[in-house]
C-alpha atoms as a PDB file:
ATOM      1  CA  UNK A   1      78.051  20.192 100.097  1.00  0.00           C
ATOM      2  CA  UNK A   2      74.958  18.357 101.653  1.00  0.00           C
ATOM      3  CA  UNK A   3      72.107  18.022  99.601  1.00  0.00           C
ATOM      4  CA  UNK A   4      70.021  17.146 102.179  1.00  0.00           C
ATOM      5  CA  UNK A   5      69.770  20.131 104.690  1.00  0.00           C
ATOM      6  CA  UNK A   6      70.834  19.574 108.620  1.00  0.00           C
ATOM      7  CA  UNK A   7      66.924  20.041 109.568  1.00  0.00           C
ATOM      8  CA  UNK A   8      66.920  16.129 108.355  1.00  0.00           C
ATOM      9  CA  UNK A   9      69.509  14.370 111.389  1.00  0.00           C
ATOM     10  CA  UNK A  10      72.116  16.271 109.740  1.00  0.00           C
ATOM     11  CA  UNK A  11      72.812  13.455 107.435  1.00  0.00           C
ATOM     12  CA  UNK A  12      75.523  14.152 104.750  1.00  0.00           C
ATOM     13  CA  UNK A  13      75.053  11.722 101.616  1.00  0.00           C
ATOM     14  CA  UNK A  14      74.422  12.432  97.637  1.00  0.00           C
ATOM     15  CA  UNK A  15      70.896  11.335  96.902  1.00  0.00           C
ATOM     16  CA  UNK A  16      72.220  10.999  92.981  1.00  0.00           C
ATOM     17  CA  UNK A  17      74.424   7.928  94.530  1.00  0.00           C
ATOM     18  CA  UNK A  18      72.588   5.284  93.044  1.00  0.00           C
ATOM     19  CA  UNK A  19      75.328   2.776  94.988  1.00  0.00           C
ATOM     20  CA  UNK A  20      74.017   4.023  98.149  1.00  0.00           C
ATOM     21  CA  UNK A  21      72.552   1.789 100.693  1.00  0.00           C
ATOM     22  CA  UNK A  22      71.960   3.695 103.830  1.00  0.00           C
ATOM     23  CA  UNK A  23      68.398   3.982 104.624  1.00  0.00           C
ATOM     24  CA  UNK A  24      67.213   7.365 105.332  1.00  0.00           C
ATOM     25  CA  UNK A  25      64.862   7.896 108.484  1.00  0.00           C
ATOM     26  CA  UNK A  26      62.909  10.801 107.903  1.00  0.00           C
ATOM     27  CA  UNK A  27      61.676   9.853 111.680  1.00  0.00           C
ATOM     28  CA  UNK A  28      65.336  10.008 113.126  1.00  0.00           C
ATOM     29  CA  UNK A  29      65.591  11.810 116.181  1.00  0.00           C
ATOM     30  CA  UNK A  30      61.974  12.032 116.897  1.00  0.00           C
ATOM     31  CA  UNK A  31      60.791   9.952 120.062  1.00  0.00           C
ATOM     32  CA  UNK A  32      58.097   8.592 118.097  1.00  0.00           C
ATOM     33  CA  UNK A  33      58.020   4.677 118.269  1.00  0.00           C
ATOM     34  CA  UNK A  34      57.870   3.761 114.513  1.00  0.00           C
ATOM     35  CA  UNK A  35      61.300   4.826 113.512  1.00  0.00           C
ATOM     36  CA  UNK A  36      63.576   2.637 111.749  1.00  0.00           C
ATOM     37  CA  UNK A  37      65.974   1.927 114.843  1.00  0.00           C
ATOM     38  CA  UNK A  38      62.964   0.657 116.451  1.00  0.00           C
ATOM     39  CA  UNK A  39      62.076  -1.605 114.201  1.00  0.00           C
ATOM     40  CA  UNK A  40      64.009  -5.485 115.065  1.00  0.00           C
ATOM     41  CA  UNK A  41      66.986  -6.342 112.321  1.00  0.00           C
ATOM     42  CA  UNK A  42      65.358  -9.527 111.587  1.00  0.00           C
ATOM     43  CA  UNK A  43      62.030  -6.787 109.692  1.00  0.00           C
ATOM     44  CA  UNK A  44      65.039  -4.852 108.596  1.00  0.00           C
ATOM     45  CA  UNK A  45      66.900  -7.688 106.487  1.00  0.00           C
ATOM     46  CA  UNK A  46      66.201  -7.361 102.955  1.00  0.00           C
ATOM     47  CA  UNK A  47      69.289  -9.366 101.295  1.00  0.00           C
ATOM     48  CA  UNK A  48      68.844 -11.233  98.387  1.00  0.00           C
ATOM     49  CA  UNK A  49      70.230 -14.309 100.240  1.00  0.00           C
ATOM     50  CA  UNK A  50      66.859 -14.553 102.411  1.00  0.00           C
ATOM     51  CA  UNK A  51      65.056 -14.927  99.486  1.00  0.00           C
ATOM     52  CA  UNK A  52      67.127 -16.555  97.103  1.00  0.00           C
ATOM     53  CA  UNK A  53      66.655 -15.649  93.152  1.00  0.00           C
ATOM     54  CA  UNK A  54      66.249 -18.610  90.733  1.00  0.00           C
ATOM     55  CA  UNK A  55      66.597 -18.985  87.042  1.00  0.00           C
ATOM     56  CA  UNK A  56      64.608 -22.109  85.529  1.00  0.00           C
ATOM     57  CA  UNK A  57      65.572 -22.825  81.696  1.00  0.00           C
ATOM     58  CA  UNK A  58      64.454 -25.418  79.714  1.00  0.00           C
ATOM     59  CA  UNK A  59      66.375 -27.097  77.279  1.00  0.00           C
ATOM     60  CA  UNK A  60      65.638 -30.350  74.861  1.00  0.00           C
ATOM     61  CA  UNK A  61      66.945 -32.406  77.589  1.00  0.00           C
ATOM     62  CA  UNK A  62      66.385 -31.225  80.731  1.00  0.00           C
ATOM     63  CA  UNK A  63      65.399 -28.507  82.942  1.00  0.00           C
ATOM     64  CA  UNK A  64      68.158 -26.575  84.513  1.00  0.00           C
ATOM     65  CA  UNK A  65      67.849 -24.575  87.666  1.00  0.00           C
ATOM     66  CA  UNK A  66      70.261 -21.963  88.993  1.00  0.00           C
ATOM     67  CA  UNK A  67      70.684 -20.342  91.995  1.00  0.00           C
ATOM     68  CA  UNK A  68      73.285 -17.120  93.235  1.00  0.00           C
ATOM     69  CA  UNK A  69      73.915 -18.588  96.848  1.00  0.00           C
ATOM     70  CA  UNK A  70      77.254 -16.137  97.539  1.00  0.00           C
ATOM     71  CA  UNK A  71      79.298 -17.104 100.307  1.00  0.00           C
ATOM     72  CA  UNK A  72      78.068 -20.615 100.811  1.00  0.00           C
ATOM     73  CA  UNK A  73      79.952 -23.934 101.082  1.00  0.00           C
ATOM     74  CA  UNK A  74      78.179 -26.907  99.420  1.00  0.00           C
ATOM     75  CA  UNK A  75      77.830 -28.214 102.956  1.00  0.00           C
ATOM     76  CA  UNK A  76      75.312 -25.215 103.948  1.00  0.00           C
ATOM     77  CA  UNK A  77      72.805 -26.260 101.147  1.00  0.00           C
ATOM     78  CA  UNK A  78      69.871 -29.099 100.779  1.00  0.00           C
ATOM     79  CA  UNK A  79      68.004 -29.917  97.628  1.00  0.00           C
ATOM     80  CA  UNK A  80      65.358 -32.564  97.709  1.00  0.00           C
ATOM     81  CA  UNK A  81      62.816 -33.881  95.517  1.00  0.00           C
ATOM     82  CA  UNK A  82      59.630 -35.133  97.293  1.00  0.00           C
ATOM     83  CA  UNK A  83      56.872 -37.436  95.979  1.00  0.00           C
ATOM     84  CA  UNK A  84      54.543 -34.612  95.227  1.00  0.00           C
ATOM     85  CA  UNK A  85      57.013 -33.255  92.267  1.00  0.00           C
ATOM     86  CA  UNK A  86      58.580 -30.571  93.851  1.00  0.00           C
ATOM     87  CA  UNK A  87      62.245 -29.244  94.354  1.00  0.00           C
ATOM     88  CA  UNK A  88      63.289 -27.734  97.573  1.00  0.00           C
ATOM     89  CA  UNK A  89      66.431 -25.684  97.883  1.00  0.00           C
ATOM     90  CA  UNK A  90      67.143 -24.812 101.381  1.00  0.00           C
ATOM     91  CA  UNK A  91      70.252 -23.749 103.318  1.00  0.00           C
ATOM     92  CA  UNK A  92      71.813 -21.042 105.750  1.00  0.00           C
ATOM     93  CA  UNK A  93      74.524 -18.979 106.080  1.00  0.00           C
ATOM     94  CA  UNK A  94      76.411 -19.296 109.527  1.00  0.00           C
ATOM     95  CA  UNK A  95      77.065 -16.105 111.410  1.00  0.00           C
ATOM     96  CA  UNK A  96      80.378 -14.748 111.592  1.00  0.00           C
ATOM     97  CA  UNK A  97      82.081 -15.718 115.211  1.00  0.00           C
ATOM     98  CA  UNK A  98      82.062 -12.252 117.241  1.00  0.00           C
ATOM     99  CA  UNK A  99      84.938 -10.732 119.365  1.00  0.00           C
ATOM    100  CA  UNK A 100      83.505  -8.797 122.150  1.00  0.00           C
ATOM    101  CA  UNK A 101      86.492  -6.156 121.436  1.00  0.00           C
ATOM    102  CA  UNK A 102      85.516  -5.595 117.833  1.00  0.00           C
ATOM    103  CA  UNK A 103      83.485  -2.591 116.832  1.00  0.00           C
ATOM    104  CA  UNK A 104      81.313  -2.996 113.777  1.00  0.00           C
ATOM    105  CA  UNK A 105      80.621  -0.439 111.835  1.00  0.00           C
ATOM    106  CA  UNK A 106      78.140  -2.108 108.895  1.00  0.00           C
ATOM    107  CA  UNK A 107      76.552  -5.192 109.080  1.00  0.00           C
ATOM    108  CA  UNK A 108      74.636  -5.824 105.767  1.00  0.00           C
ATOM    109  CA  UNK A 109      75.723  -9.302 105.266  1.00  0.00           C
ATOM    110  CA  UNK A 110      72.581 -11.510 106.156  1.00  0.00           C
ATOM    111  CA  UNK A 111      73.156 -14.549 108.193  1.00  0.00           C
ATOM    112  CA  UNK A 112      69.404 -15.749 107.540  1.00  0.00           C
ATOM    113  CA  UNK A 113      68.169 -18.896 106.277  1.00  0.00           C
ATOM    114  CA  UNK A 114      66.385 -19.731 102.795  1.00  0.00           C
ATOM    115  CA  UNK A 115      63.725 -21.911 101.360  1.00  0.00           C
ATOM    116  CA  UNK A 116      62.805 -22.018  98.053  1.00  0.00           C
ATOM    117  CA  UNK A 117      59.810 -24.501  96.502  1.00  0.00           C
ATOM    118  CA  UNK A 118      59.380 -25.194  92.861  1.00  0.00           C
ATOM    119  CA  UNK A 119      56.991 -27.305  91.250  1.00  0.00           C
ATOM    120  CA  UNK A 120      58.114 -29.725  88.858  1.00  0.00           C
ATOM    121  CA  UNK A 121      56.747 -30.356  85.330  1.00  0.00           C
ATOM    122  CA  UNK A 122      55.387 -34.298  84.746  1.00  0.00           C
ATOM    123  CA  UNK A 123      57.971 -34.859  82.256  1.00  0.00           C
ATOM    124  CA  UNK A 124      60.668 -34.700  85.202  1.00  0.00           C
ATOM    125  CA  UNK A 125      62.798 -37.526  85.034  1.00  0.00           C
ATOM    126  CA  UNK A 126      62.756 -37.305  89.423  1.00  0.00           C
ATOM    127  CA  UNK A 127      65.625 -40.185  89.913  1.00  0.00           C
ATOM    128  CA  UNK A 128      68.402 -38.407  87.766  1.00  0.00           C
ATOM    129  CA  UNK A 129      68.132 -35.198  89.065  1.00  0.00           C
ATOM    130  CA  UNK A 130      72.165 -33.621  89.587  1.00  0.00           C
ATOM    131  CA  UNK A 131      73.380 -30.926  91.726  1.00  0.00           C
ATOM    132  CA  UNK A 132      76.501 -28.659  91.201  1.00  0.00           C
ATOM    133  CA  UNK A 133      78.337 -26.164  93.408  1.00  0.00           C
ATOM    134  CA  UNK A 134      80.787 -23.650  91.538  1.00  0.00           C
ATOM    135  CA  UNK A 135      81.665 -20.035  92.378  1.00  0.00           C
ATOM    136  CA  UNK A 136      78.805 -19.749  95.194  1.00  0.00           C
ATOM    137  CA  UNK A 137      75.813 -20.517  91.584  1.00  0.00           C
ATOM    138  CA  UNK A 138      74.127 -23.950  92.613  1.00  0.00           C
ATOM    139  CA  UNK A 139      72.852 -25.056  89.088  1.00  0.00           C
ATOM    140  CA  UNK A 140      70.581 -28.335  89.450  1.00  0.00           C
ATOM    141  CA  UNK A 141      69.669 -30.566  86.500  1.00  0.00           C
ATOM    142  CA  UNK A 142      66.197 -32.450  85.846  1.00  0.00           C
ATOM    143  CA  UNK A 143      66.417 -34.572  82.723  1.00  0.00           C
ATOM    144  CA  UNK A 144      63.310 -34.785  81.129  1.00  0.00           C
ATOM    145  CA  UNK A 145      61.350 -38.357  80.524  1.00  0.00           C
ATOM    146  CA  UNK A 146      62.084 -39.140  76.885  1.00  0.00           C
ATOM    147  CA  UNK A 147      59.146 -38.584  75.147  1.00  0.00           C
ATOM    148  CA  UNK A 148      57.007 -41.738  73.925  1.00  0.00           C
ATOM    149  CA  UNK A 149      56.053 -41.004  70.373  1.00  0.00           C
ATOM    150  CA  UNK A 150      52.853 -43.234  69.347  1.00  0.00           C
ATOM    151  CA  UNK A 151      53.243 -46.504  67.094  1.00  0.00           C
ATOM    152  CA  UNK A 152      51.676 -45.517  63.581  1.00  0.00           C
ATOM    153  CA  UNK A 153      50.331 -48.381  62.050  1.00  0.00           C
ATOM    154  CA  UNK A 154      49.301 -48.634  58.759  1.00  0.00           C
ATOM    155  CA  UNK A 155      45.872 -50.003  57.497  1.00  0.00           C
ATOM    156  CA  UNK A 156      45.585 -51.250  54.293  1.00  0.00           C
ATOM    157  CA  UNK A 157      42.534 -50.721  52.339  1.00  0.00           C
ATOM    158  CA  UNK A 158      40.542 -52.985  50.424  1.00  0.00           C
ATOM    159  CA  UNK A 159      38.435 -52.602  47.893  1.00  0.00           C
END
């Protein structure tokens, strides 16, 4: 049973799927020229890859960055440190090699690029900074600058 009715495309899917992806064109069919198929794949691309999600935690020691880059070999990714103080964590994902025989049906897998910019604190120790690769999470390390703790002197007092 469709609980959408046939006036909409005909489309049979359960709107109380909350694992759904399919994006529903309320447009579809109509020869207007703002419809979804219209629009290019590149506006339509809205995987978490493009725009890669990153924790920052800061511990006694350092600050430690992680990233969820799925699907990516070490090789794919760049992180620098520039003068100004900032982290840059860049890479992309190679498209898949197409056979002109094969018939997709779903292509949700983005093979976009990423750039991600993050400022660093001034207690960033910049020449000891470590990057990891394991189970597609990049974690990068910043040790922090020790902090210099000022020389107490004591005064004696006369009198």
């Amino acid at each position: 049973m469709s609980l959408i009715p046939s006036v909409f495309g005909g489309r049979r899917s359960n709107i109380f799927n909350p694992f759904s992806l399919d994006i529903w064109d309320p447009f579809e069919g109509f020869n207007f020229p703002s419809t979804l198929a219209n629009v290019p794949s590149s506006a339509r691309d809205t995987s978490a890859f493009a725009s890669a999600r990153i924790d920052w935690k800061e511990t006694p020691v350092a600050h430690v960055f992680k990233a969820d880059l799925p699907g990516l070999k070490k090789e794919e990714v760049k992180v620098e440190v520039d003068e100004g103080r900032v982290l840059q964590i860049s890479g992309e994902r190679s498209r898949e090699q197409e056979d002109k025989n094969d018939k997709w049906h779903r292509v949700e897998r983005s093979s976009r690029k990423f750039h991600r910019r993050l400022s660093l604190p001034a207690n960033a120790e910049l020449e000891q900074v470590k990057a990891t690769m394991e189970n597609g999470v990049l974690t990068v390390t910043v040790p922090k600058e020790e902090e210099k703790k000022p020389e107490v002197k004591a005064i004696e007092i006369s009198g």
